[in-house]
C-alpha atoms as a PDB file:
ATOM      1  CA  UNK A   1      39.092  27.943  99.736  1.00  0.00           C
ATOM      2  CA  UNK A   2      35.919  26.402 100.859  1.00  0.00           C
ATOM      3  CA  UNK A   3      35.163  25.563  97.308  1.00  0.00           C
ATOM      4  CA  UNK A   4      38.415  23.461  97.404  1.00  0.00           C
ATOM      5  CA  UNK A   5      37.532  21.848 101.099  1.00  0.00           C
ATOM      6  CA  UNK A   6      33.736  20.694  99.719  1.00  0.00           C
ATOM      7  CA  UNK A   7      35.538  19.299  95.968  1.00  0.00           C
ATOM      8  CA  UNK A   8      38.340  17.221  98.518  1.00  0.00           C
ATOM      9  CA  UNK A   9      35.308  16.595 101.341  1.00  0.00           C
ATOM     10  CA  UNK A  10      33.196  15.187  98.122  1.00  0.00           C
ATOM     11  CA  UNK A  11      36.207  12.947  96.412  1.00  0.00           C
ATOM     12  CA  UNK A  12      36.557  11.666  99.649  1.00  0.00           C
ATOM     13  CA  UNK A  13      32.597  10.716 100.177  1.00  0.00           C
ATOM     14  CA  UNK A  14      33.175   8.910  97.123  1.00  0.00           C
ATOM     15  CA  UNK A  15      36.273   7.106  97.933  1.00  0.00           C
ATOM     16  CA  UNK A  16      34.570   5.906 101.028  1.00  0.00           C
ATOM     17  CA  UNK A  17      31.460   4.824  99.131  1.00  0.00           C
ATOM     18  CA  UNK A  18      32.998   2.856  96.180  1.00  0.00           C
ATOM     19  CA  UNK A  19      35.374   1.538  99.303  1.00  0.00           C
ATOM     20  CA  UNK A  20      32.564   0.391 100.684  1.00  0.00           C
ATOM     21  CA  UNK A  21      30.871  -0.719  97.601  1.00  0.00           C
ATOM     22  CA  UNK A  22      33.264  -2.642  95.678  1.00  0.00           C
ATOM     23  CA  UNK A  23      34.733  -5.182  97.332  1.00  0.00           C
ATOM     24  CA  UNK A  24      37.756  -7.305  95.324  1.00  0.00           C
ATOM     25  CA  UNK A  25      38.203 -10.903  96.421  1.00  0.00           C
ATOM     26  CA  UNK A  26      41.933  -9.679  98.021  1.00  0.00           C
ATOM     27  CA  UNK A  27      44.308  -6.347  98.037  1.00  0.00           C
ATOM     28  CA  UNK A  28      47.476  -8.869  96.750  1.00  0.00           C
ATOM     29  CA  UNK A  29      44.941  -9.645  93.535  1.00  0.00           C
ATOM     30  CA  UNK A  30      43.971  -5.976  93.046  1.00  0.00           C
ATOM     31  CA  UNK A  31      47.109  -3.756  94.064  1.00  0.00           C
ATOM     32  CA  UNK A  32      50.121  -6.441  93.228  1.00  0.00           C
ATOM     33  CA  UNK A  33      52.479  -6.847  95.840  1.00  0.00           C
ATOM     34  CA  UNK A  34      54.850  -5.354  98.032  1.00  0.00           C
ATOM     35  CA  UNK A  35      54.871  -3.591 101.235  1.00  0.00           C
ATOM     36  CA  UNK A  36      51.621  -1.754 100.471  1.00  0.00           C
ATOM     37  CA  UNK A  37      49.943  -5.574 100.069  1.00  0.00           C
ATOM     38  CA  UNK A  38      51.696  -6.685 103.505  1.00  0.00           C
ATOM     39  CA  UNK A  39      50.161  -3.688 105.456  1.00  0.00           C
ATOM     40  CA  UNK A  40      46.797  -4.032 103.593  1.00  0.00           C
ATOM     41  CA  UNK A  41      46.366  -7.630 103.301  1.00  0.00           C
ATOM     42  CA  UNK A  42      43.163  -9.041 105.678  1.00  0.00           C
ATOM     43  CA  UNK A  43      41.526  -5.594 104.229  1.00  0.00           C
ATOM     44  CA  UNK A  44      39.131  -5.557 101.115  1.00  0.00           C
ATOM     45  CA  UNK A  45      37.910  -2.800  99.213  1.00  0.00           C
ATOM     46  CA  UNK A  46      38.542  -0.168  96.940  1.00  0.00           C
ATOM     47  CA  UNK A  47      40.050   2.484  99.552  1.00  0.00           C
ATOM     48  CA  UNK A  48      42.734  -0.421 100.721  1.00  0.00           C
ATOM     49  CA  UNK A  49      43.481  -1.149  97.344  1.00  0.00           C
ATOM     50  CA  UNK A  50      44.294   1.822  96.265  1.00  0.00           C
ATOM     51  CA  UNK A  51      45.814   2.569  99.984  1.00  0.00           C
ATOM     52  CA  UNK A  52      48.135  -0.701  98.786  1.00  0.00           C
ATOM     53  CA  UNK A  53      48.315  -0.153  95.430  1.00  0.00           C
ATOM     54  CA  UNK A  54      50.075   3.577  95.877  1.00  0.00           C
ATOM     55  CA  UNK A  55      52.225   1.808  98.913  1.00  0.00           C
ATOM     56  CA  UNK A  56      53.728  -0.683  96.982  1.00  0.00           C
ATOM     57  CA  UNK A  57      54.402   2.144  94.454  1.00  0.00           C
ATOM     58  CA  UNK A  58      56.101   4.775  96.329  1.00  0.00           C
ATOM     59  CA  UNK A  59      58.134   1.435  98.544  1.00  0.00           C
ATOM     60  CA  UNK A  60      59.944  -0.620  96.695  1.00  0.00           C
ATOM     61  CA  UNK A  61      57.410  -1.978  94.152  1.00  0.00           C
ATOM     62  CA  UNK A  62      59.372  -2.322  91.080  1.00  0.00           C
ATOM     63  CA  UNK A  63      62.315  -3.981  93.239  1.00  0.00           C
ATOM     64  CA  UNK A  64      59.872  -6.081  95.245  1.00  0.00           C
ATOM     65  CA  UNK A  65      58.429  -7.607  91.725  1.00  0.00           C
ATOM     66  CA  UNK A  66      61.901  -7.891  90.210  1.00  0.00           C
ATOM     67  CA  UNK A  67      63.847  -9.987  92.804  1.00  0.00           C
ATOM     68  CA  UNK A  68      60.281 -11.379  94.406  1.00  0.00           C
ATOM     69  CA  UNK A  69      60.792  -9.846  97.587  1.00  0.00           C
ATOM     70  CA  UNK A  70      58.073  -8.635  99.863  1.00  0.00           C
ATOM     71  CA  UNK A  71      55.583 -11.133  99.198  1.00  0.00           C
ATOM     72  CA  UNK A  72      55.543 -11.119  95.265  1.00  0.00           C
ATOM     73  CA  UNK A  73      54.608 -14.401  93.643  1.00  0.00           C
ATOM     74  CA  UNK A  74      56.863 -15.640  91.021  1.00  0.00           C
ATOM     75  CA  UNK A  75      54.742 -14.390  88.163  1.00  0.00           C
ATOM     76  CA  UNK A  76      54.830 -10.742  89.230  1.00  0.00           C
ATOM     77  CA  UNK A  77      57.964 -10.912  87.067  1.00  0.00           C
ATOM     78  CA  UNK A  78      58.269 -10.265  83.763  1.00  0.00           C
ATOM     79  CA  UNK A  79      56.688 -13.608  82.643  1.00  0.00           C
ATOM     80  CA  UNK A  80      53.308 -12.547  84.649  1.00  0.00           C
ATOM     81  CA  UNK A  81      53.373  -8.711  82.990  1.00  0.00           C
ATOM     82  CA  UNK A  82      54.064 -10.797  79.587  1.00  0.00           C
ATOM     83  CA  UNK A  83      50.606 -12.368  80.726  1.00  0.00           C
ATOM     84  CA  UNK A  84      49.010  -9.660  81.783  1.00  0.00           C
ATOM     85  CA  UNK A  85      49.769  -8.175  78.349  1.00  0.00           C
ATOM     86  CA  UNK A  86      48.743 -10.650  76.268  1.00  0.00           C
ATOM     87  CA  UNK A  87      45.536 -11.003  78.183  1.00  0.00           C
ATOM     88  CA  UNK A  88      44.600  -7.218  77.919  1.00  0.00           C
ATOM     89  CA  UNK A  89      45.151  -7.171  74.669  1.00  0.00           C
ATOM     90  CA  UNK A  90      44.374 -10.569  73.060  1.00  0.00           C
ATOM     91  CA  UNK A  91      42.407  -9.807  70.067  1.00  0.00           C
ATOM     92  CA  UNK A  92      44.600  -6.714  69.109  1.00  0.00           C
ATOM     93  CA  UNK A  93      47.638  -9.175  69.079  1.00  0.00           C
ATOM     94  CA  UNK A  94      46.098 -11.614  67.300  1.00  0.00           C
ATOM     95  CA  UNK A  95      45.337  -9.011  64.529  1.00  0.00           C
ATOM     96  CA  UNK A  96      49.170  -7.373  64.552  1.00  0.00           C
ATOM     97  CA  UNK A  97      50.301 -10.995  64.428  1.00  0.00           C
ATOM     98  CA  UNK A  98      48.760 -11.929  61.494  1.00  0.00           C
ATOM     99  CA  UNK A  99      49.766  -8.799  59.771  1.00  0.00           C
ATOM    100  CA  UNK A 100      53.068  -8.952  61.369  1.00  0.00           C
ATOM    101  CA  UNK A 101      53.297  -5.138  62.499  1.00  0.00           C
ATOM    102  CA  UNK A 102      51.574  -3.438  64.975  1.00  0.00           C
ATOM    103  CA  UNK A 103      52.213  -0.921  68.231  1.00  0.00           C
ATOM    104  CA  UNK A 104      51.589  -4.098  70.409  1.00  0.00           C
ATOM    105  CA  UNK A 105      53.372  -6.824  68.810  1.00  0.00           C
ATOM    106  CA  UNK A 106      56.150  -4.072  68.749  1.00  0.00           C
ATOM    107  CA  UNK A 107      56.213  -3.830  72.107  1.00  0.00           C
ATOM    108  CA  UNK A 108      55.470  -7.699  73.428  1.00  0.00           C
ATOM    109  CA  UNK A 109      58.547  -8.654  71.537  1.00  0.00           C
ATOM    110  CA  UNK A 110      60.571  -5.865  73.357  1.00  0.00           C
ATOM    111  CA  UNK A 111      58.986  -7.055  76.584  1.00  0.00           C
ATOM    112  CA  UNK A 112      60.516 -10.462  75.903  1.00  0.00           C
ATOM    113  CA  UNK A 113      63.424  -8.936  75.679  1.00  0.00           C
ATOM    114  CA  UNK A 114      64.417  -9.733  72.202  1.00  0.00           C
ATOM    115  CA  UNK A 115      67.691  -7.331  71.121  1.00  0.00           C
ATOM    116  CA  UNK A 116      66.284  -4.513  68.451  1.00  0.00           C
ATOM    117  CA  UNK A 117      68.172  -6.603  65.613  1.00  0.00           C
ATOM    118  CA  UNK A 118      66.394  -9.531  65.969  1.00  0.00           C
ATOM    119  CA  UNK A 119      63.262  -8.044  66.298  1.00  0.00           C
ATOM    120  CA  UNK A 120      62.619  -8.658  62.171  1.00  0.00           C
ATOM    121  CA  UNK A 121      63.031 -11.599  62.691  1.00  0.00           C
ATOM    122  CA  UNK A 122      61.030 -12.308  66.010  1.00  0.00           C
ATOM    123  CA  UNK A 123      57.712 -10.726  64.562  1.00  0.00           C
ATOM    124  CA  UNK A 124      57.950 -13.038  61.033  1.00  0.00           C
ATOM    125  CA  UNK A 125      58.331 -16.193  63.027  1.00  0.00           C
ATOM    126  CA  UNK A 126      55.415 -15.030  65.594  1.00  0.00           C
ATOM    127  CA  UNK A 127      53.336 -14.036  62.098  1.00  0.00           C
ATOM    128  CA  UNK A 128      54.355 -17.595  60.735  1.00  0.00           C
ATOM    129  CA  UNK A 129      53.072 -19.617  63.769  1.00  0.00           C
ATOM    130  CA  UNK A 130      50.244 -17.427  64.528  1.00  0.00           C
ATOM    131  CA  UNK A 131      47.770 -19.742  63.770  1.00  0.00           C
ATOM    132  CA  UNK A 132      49.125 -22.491  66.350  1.00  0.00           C
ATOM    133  CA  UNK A 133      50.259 -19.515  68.782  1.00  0.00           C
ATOM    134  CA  UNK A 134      46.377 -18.539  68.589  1.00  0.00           C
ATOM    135  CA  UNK A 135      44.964 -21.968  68.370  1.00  0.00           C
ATOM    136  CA  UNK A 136      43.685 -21.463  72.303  1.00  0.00           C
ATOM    137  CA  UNK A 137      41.936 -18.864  73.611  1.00  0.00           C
ATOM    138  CA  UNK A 138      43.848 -19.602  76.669  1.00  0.00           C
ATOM    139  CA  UNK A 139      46.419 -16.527  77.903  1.00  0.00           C
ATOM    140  CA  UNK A 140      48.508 -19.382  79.258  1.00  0.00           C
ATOM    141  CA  UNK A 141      48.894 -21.276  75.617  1.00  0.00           C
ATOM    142  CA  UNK A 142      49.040 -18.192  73.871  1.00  0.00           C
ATOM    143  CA  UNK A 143      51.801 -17.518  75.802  1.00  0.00           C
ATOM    144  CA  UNK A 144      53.424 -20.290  76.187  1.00  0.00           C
ATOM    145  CA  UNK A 145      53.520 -21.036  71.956  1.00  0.00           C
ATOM    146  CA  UNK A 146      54.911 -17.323  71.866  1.00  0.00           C
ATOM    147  CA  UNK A 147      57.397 -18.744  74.164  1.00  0.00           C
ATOM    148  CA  UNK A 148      58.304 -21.735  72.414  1.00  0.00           C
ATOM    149  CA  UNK A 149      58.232 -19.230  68.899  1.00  0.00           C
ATOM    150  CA  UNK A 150      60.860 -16.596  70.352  1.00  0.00           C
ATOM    151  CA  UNK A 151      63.016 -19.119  72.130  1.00  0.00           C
ATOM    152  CA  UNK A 152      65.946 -18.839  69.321  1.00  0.00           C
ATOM    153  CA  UNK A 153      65.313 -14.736  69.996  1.00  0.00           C
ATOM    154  CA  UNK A 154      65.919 -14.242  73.721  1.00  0.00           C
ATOM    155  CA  UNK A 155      69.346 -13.543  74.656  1.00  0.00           C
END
């Protein structure tokens, strides 16, 4: 037992010290939004992001991004995880465009919501254009030429 107290007294020390440490320009940037980012919001830190981060989690997060409730900026919707996706894994997709398979390109297309029988079809027009949809580094133009490529795909 007082093995367990010291490990949860010494994750806690360390909490407190990153918290204290690392400091993220705001909790909506770093935990999202939702009621977790209301509550935390004139705080900064690791300990309130992560305080924010699990609110917005266990309250409402998912239904807070999807309808923009609660303080969620437009591109908390599926548009900004689009983004988010493309900009985590940039070079990857570039490389699974190209070749026109890949785990990633397999699932950007079925985050843009293209129905499983297009999806053929989707990938060889984003493998066509790859060379304009990858002409800018930019995540923006990259995803806004995907856009313009799977246009004729969304439903």
């Amino acid at each position: 037992m007082k093995k367990m107290l010291s490990r949860v007294a010494m994750v806690l020390g360390l909490v407190m010290f990153a918290s204290s440490a690392a400091q993220a320009s705001s909790t909506q940037e770093a935990a999202g939004c939702g009621v977790g980012t209301m509550v935390f919001k004139d705080q900064h830190g690791l300990l309130y992001n992560l305080l924010a981060t699990t609110t917005n989690g266990m309250l409402f997060g998912t239904v807070s991004q999807t309808f923009g409730l609660l303080n969620c900026p437009a591109d908390a919707s599926v548009s900004g995880k689009i983004a988010s996706f493309i900009d985590f894994n940039k070079p990857q997709l570039a490389s699974e465009v190209a070749q026109g398979k890949g785990e990633r390109l397999a699932a950007l297309v079925e985050m843009y919501g293209v129905k499983e029988s297009d999806r053929p079809a989707a990938i060889a027009a984003l493998k066509a254009n790859q060379v304009v949809i990858f002409k800018d580094s930019s995540t923006a133009a990259i995803q806004s030429e995907m856009n313009k490529t799977l246009q004729a795909y969304l439903s």
